[in-house]
N, C-alpha and C. Protein backbone atom coordinates (compact mmCIF):
# COMPACT_ATOMS: atom_id res chain seq x y z
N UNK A 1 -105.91 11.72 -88.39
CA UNK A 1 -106.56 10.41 -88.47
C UNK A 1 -107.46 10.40 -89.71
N UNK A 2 -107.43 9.57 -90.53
CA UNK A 2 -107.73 9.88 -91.97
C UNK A 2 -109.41 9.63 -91.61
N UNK A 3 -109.79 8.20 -91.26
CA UNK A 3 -111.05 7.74 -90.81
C UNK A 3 -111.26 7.86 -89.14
N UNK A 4 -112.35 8.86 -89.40
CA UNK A 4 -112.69 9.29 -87.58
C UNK A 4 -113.26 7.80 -86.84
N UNK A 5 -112.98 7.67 -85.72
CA UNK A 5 -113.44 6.29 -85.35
C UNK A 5 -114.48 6.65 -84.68
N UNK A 6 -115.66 5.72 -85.32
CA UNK A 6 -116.66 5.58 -84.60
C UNK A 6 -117.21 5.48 -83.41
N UNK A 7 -116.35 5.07 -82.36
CA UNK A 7 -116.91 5.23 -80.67
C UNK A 7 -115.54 6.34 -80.23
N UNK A 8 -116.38 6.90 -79.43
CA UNK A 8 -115.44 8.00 -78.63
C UNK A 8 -115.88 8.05 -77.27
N UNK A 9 -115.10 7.21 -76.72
CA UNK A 9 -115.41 6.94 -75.23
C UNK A 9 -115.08 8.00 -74.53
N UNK A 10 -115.69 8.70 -73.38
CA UNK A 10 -115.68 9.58 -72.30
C UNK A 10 -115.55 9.14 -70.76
N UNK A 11 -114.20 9.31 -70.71
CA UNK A 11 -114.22 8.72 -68.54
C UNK A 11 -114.53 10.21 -67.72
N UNK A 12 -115.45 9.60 -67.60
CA UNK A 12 -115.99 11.05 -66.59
C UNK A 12 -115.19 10.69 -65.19
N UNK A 13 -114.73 11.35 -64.41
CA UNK A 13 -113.63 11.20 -62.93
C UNK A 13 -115.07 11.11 -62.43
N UNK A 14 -116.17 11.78 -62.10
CA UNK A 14 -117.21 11.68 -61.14
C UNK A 14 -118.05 10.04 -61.11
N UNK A 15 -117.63 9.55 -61.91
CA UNK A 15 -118.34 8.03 -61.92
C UNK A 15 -117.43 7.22 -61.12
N UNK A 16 -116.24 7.45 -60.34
CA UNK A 16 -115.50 6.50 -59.72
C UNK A 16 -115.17 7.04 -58.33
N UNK A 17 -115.30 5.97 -57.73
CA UNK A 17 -115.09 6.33 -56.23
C UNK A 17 -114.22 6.51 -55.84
N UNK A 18 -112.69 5.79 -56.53
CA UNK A 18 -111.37 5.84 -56.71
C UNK A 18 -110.56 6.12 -57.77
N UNK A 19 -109.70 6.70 -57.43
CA UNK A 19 -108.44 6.98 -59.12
C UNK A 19 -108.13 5.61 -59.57
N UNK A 20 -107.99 4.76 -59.19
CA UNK A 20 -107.39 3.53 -59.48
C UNK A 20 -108.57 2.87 -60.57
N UNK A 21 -109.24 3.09 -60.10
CA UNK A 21 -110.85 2.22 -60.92
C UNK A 21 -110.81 2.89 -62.07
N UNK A 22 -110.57 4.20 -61.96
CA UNK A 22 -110.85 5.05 -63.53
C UNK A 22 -109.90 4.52 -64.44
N UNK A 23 -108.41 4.34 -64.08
CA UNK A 23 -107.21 4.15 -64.73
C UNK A 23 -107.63 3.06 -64.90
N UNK A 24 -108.00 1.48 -64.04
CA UNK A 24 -108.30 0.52 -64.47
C UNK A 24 -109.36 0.89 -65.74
N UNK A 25 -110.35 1.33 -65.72
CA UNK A 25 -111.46 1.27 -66.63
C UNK A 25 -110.98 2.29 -67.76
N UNK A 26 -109.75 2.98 -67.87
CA UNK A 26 -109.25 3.43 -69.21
C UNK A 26 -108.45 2.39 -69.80
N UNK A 27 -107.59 1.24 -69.14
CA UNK A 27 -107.30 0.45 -69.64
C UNK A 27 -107.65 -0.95 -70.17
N UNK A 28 -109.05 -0.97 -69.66
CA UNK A 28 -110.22 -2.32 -70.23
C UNK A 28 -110.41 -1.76 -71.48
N UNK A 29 -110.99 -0.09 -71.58
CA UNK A 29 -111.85 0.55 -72.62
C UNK A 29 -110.76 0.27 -74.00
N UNK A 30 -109.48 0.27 -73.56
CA UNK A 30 -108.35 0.38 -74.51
C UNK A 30 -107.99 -0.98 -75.03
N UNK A 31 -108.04 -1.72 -74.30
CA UNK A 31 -108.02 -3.91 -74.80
C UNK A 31 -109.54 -3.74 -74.99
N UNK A 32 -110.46 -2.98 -75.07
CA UNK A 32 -111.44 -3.51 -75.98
C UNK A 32 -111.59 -2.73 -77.42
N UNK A 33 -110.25 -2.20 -77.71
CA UNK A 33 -110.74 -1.57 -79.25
C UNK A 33 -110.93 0.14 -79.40
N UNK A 34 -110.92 0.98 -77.72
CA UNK A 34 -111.39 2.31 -77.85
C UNK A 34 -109.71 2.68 -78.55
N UNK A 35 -109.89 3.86 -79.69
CA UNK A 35 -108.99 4.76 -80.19
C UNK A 35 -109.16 5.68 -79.82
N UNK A 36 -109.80 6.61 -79.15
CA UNK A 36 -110.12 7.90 -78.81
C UNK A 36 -111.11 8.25 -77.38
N UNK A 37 -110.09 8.89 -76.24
CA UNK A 37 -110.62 8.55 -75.25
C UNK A 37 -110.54 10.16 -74.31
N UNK A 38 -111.54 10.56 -73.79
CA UNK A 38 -111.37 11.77 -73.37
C UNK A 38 -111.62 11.34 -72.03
N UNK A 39 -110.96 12.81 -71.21
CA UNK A 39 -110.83 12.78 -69.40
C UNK A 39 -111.56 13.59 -69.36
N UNK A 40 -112.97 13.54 -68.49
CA UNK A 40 -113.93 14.50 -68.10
C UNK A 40 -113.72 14.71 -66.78
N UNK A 41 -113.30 15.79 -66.02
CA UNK A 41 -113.59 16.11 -64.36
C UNK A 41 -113.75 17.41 -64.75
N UNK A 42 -115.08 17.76 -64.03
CA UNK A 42 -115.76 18.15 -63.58
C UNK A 42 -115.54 19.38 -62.64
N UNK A 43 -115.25 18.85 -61.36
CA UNK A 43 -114.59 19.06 -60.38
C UNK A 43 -113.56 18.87 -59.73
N UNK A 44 -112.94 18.70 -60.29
CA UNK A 44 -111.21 18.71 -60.16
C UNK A 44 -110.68 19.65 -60.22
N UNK A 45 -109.51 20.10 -58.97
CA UNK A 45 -108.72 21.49 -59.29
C UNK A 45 -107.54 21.17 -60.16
N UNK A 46 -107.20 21.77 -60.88
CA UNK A 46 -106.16 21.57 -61.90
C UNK A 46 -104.93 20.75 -61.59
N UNK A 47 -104.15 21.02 -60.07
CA UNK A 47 -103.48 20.11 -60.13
C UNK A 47 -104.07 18.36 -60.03
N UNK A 48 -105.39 18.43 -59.35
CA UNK A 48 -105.33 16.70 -59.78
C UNK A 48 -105.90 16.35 -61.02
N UNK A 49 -106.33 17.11 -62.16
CA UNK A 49 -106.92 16.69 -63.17
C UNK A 49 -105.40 16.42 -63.93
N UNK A 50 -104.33 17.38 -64.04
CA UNK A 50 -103.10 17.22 -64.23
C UNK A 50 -102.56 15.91 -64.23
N UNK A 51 -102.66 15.87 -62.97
CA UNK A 51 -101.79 14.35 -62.44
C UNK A 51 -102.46 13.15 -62.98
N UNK A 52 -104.25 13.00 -62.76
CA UNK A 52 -104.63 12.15 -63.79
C UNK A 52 -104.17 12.26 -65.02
N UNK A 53 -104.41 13.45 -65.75
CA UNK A 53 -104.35 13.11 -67.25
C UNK A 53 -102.67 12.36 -67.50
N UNK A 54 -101.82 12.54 -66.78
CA UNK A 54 -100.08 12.86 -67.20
C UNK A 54 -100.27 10.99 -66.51
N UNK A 55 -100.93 10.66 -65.82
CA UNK A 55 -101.00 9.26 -65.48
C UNK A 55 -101.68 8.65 -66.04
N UNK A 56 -102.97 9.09 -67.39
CA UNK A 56 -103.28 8.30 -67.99
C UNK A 56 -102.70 8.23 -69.54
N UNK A 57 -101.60 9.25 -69.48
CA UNK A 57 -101.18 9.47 -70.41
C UNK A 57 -99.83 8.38 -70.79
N UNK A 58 -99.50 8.22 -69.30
CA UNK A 58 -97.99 7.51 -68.64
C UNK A 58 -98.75 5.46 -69.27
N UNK A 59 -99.81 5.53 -68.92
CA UNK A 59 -100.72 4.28 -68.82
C UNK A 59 -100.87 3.71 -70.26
N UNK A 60 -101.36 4.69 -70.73
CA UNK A 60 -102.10 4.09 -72.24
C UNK A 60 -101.07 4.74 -73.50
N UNK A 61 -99.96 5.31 -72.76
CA UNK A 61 -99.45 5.63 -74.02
C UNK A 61 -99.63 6.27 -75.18
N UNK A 62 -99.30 5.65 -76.91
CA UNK A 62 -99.70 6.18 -77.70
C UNK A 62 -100.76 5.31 -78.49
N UNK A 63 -101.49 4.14 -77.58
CA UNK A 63 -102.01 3.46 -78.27
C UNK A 63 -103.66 4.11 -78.08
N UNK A 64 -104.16 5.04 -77.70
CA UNK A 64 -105.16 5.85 -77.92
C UNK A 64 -105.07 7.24 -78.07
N UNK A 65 -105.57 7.65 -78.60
CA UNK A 65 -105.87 9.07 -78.85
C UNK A 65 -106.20 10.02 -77.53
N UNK A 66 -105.72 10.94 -77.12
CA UNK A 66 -106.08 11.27 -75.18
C UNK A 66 -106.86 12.91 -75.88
N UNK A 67 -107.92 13.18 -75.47
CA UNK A 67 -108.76 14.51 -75.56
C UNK A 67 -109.27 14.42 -73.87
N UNK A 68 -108.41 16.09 -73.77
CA UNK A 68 -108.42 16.69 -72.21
C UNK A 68 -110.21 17.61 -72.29
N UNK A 69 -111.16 17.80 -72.04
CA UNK A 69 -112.19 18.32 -71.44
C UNK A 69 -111.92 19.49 -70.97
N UNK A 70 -112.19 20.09 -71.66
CA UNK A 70 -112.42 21.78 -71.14
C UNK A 70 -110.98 22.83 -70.95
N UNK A 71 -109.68 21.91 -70.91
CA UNK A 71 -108.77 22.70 -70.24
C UNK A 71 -107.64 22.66 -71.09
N UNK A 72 -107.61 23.37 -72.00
CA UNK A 72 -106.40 24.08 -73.16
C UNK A 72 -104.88 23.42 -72.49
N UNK A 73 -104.78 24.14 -71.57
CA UNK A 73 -103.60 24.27 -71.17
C UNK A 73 -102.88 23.09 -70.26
N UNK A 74 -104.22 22.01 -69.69
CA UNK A 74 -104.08 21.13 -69.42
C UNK A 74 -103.22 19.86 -70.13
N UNK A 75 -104.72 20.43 -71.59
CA UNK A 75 -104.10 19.09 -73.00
C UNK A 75 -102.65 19.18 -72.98
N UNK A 76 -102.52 20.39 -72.94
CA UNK A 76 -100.71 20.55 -73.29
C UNK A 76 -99.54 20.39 -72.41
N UNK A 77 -99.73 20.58 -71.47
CA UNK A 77 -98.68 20.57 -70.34
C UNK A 77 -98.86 18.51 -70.12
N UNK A 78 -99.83 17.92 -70.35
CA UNK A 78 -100.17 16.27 -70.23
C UNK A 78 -99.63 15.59 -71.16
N UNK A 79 -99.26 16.26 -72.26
CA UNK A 79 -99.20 15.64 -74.08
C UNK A 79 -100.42 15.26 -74.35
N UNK A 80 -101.22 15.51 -74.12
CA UNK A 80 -102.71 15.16 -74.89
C UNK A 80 -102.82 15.46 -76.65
N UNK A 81 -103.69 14.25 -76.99
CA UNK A 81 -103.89 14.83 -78.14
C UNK A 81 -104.38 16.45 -79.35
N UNK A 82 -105.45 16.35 -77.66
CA UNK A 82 -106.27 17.59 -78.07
C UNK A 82 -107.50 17.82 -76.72
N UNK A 83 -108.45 18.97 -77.11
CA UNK A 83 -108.90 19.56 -76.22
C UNK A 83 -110.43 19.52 -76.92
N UNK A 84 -111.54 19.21 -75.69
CA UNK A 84 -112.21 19.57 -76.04
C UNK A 84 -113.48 20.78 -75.61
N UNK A 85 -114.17 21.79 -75.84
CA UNK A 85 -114.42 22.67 -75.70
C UNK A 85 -116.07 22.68 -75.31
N UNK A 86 -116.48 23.23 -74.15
CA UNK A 86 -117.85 23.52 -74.42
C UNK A 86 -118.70 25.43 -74.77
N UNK A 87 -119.77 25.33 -75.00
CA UNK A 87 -119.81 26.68 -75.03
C UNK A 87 -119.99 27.65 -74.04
N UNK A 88 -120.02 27.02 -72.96
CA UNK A 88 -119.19 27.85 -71.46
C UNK A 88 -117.96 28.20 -71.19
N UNK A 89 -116.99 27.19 -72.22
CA UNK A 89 -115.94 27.09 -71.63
C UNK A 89 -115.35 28.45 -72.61
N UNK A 90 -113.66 28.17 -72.82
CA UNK A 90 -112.77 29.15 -73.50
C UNK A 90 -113.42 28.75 -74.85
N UNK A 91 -113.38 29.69 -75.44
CA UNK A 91 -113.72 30.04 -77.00
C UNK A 91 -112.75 28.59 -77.85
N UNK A 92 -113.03 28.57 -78.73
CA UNK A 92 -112.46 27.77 -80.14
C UNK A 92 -110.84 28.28 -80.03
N UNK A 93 -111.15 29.67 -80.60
CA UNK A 93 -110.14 30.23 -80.98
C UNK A 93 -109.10 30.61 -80.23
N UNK A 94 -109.59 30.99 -78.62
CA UNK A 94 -108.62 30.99 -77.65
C UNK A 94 -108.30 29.66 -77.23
N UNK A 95 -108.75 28.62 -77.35
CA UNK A 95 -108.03 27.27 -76.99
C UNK A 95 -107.15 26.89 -77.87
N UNK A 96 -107.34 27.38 -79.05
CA UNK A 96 -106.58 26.72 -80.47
C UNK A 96 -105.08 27.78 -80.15
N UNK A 97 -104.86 29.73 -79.61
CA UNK A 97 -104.25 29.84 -79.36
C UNK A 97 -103.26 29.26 -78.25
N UNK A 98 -103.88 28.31 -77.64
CA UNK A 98 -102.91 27.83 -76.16
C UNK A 98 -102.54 26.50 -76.80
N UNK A 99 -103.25 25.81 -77.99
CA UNK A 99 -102.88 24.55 -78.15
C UNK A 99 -101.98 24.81 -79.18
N UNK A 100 -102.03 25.40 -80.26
CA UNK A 100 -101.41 25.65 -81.22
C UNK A 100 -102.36 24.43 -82.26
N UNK A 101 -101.36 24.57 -83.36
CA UNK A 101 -102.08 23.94 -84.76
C UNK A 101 -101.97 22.44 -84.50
N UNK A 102 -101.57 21.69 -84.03
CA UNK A 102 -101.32 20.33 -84.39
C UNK A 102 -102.38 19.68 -83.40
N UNK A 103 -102.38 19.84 -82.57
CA UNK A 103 -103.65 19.26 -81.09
C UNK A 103 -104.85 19.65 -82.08
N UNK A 104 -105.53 18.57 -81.48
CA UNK A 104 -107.01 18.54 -81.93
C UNK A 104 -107.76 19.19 -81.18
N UNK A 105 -108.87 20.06 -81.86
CA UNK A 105 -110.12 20.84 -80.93
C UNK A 105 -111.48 21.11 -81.50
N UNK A 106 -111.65 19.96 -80.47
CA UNK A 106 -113.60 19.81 -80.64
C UNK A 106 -114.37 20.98 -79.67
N UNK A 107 -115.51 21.13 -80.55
CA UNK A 107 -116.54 22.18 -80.14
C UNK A 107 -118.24 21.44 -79.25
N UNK A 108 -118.34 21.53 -78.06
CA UNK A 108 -119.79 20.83 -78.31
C UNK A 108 -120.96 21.93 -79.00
N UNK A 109 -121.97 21.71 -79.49
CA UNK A 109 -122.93 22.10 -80.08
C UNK A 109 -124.21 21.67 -79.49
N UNK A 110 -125.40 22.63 -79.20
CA UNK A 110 -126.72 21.77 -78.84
C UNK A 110 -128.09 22.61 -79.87
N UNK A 111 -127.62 23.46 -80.89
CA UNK A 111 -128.65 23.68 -81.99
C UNK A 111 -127.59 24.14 -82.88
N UNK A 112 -128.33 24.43 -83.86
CA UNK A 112 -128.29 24.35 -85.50
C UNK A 112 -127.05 25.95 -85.99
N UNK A 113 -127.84 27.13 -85.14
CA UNK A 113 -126.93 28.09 -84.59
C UNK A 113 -125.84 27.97 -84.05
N UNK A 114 -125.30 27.18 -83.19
CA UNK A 114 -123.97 27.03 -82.59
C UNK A 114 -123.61 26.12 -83.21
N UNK A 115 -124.01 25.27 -84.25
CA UNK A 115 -123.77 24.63 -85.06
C UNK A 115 -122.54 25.17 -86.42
N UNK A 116 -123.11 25.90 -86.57
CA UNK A 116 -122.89 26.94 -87.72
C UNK A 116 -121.93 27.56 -87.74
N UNK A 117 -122.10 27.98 -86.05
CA UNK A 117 -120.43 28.89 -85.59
C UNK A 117 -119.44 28.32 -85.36
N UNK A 118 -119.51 26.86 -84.77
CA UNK A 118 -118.32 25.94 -84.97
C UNK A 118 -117.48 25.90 -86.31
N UNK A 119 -118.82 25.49 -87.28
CA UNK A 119 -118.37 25.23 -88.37
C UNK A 119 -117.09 26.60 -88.91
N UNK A 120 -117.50 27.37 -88.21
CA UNK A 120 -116.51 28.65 -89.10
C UNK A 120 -115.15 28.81 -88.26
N UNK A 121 -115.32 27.88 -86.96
CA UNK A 121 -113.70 27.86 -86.39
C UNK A 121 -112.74 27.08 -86.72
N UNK A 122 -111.49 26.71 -86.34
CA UNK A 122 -110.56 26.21 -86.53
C UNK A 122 -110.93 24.46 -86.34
N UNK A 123 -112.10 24.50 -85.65
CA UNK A 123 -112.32 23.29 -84.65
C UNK A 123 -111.82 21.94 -85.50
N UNK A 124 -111.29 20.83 -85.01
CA UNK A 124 -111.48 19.99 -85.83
C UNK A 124 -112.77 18.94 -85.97
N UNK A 125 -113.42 18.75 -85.27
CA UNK A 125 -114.63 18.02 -84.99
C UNK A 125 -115.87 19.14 -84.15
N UNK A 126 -116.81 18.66 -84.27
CA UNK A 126 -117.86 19.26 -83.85
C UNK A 126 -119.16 18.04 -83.49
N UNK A 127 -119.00 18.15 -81.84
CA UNK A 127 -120.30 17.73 -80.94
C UNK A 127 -121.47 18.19 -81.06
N UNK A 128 -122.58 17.31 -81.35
CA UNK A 128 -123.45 18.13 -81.33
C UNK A 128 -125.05 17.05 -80.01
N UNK A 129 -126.01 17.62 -79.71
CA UNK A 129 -126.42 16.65 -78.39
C UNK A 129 -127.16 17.88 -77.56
N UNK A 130 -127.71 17.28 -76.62
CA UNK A 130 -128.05 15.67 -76.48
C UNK A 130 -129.29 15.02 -77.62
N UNK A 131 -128.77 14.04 -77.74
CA UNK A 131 -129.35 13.34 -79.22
C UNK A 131 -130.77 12.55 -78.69
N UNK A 132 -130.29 12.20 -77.30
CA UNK A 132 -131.32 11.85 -76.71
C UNK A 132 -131.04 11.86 -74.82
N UNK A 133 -132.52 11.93 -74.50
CA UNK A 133 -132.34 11.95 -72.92
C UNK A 133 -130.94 11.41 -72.18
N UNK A 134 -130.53 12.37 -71.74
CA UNK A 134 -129.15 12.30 -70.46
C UNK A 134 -129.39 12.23 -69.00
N UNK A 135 -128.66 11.73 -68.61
CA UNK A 135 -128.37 11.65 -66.97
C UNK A 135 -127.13 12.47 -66.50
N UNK A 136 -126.28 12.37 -67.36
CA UNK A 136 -124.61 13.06 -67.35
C UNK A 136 -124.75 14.53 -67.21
N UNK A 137 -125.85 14.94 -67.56
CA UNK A 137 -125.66 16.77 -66.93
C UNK A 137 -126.35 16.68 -66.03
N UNK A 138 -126.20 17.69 -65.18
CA UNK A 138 -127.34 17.95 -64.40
C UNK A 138 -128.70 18.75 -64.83
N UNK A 139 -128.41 20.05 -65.82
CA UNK A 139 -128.48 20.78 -66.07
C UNK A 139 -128.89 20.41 -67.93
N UNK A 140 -129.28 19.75 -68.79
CA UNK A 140 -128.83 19.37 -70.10
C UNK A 140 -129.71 20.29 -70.91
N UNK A 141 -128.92 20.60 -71.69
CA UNK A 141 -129.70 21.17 -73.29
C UNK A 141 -130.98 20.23 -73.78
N UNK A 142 -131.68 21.21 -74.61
CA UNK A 142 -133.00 20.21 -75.10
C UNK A 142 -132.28 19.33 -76.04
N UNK A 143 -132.91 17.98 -76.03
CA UNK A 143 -132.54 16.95 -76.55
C UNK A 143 -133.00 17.45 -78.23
N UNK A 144 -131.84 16.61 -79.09
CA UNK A 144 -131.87 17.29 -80.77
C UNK A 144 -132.35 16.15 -81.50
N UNK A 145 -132.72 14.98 -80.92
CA UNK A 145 -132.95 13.83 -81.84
C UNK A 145 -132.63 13.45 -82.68
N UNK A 146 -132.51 12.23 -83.52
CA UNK A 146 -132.23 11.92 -84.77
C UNK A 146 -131.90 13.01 -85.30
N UNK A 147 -133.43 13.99 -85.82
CA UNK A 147 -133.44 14.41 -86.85
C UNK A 147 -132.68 15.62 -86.74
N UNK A 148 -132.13 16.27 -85.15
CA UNK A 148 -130.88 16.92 -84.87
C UNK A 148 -129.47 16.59 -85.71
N UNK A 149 -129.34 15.60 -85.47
CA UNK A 149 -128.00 14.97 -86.03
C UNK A 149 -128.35 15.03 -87.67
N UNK A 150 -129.38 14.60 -88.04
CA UNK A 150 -129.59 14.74 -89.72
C UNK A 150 -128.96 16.12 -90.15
N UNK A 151 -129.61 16.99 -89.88
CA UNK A 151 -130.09 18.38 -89.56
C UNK A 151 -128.28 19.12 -89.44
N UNK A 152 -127.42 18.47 -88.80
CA UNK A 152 -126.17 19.06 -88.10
C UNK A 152 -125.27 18.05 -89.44
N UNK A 153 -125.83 17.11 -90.29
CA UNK A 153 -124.76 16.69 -90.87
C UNK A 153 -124.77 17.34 -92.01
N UNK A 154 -126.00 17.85 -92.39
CA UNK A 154 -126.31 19.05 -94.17
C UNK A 154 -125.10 20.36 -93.28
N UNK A 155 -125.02 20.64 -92.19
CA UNK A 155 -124.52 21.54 -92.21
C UNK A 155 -122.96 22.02 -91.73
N UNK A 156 -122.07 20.45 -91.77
CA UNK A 156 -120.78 20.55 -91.71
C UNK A 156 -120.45 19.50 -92.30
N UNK A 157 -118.79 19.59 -92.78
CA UNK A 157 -118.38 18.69 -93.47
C UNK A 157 -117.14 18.07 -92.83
N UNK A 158 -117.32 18.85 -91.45
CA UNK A 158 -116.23 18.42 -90.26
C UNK A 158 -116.64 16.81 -89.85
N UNK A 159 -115.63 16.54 -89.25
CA UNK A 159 -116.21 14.67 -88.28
C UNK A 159 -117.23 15.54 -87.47
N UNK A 160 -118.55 14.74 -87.15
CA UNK A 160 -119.36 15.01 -86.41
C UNK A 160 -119.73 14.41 -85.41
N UNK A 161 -119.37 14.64 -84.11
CA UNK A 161 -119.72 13.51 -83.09
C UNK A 161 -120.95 13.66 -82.12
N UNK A 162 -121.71 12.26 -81.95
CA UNK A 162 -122.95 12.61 -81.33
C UNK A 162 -122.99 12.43 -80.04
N UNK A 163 -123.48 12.77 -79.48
CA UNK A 163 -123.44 12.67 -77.56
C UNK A 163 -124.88 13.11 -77.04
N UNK A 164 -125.08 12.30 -75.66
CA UNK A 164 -126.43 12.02 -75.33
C UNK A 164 -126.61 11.43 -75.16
N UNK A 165 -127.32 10.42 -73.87
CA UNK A 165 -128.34 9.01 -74.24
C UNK A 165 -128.16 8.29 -75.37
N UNK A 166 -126.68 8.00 -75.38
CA UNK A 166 -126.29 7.12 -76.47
C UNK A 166 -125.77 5.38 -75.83
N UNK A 167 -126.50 4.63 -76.19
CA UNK A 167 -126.30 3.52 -75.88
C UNK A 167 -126.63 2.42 -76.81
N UNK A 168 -125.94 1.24 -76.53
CA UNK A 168 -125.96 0.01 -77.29
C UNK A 168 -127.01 -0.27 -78.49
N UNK A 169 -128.06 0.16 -77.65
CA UNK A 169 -129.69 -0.03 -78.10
C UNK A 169 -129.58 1.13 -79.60
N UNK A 170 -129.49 1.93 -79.03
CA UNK A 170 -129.57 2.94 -80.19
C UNK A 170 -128.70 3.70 -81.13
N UNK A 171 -127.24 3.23 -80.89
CA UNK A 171 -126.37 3.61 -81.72
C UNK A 171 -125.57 3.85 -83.13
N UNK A 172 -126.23 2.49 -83.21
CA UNK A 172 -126.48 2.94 -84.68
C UNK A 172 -127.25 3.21 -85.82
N UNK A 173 -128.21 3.52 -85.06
CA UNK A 173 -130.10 4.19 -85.43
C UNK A 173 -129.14 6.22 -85.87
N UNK A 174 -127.84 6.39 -84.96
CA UNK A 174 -126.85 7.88 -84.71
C UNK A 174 -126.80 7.72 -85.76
N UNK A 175 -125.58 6.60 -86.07
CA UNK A 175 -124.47 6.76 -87.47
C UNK A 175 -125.04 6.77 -88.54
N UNK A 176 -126.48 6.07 -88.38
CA UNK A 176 -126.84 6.43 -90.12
C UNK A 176 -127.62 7.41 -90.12
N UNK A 177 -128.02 8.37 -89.38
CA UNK A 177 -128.41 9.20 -89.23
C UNK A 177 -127.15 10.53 -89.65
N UNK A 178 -125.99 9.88 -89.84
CA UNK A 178 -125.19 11.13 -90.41
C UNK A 178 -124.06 11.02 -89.35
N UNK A 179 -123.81 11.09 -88.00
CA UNK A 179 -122.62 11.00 -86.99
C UNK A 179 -121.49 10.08 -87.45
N UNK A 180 -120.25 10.36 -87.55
CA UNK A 180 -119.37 9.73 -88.15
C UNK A 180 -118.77 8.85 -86.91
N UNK A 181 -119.32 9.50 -85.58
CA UNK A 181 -118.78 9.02 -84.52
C UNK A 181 -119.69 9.12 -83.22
N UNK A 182 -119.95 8.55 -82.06
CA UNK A 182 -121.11 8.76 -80.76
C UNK A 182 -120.02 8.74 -79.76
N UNK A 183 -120.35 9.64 -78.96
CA UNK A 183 -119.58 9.51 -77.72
C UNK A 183 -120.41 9.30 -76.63
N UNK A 184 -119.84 8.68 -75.78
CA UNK A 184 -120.80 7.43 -74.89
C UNK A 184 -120.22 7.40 -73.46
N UNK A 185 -120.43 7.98 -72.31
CA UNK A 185 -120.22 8.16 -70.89
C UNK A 185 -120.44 6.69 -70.47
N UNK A 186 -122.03 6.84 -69.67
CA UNK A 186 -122.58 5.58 -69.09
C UNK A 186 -122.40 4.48 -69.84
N UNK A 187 -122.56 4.13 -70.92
CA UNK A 187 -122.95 2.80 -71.53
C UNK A 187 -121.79 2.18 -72.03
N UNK A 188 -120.33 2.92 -71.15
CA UNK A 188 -119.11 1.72 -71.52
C UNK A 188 -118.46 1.85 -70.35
N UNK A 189 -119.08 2.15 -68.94
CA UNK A 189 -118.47 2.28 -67.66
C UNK A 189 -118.71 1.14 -67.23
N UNK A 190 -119.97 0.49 -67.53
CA UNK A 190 -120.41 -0.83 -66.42
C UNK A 190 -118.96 -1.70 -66.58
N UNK A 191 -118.73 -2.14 -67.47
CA UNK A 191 -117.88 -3.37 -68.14
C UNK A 191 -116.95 -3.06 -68.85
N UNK A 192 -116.36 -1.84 -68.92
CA UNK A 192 -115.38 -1.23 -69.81
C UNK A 192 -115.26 -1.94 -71.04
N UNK A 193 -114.78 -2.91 -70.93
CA UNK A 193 -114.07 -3.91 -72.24
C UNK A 193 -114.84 -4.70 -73.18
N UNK A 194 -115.84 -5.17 -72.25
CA UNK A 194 -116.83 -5.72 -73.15
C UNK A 194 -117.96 -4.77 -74.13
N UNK A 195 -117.62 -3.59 -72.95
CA UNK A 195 -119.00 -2.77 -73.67
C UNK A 195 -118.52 -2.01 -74.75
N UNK A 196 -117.02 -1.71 -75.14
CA UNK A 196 -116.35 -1.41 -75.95
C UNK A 196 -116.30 -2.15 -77.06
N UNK A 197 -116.03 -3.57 -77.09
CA UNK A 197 -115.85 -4.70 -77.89
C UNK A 197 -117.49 -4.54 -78.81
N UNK A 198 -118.77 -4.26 -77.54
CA UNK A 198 -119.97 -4.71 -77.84
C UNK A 198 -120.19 -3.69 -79.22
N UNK A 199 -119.96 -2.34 -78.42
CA UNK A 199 -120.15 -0.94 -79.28
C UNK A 199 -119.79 -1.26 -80.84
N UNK A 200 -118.34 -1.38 -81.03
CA UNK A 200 -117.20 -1.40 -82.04
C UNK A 200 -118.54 -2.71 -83.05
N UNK A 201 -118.23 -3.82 -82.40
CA UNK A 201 -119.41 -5.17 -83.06
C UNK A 201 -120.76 -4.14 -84.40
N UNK A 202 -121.19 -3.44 -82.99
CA UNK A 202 -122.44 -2.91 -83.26
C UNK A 202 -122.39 -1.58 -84.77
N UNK A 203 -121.63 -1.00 -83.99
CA UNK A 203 -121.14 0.12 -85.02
C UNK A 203 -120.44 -0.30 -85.95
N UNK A 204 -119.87 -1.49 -86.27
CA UNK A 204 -119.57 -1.90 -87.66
C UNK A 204 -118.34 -0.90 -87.99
């Protein structure tokens, strides 16, 4: 993708009470403009994260970009685009062995140090966050602020995507702050389509 797109929507499975609602709300996010859309569960045993992804894959086709959450082997057996990685999860380099070269693989990042080490993997993008106060972990890294993201763009020349307490209000206070792209949980679940449409408006 020559130009990284600016919103990178995240369907977390734990925000829906039903499978049906999620698939509905991947396909609002997609008639409102999202190109790049990742499957977050959490808690899912592999065969139903499977069956989602291969059904949202069946759904939306090739008209978005699909990044599987945490599970190498998932992205691949789904046709996913790519995988993305945290620093709990499998290494860079062992996901990039299960995906091979062509799938995409993002790193998250939450300082300047794991920053650094991304930068020296295969990764193709690099997360970096929380940029600001979260609800989405339970558990969250110290927040990196603005001047995090400033700070993380002197030091890669990869797409850089921001995540965190990223919403309407403050999103593009991110991008000129250096993020080529924000990835955004809560603040495109309420309304899928509109809040997508709103984002895209906003982010220019």
């Amino acid at each position: 993708m020559n130009s990284w797109p600016r919103l990178y929507a995240i369907l977390d499975a734990s925000l829906f009470p039903r499978v049906e609602l999620m698939f509905d709300a991947a396909a609002d996010l997609v008639a409102g403009g999202i190109t790049l859309l990742q499957y977050r569960n959490k808690s899912g045993n592999a065969t139903e994260m499977l069956e989602h992804a291969r059904e949202l894959k069946r759904r939306l086709g090739n008209s978005v970009k699909l990044v599987m959450n945490d599970r190498a082997d998932l992205a691949l057996a789904a046709g996913f685009n790519g995988v993305h990685v945290g620093q709990e999860d499998l290494s860079p380099e062992s996901a990039r062995k299960v995906i091979g070269g062509s799938l995409w693989l993002g790193v998250s990042t939450h300082n300047m140090e794991q920053l650094r080490e991304a930068d020296e993997t295969s990764a193709d993008y690099i997360a970096i966050g929380p940029v600001f106060p979260t609800s989405s972990k339970a558990n969250p890294d110290p927040v990196v602020g603005l001047q995090g993201v400033r700070d993380a763009r002197a030091l890669t020349r990869k797409p850089l995507v921001a995540i965190g307490g990223i919403n309407r209000v403050n999103c593009r206070s991110v991008i000129e702050a250096g993020a080529d792209s924000v990835a955004v949980i809560s603040d495109v679940m309420r309304e899928p389509r509109k809040s997508a449409e709103d984002f895209l408006r906003i982010l220019g």
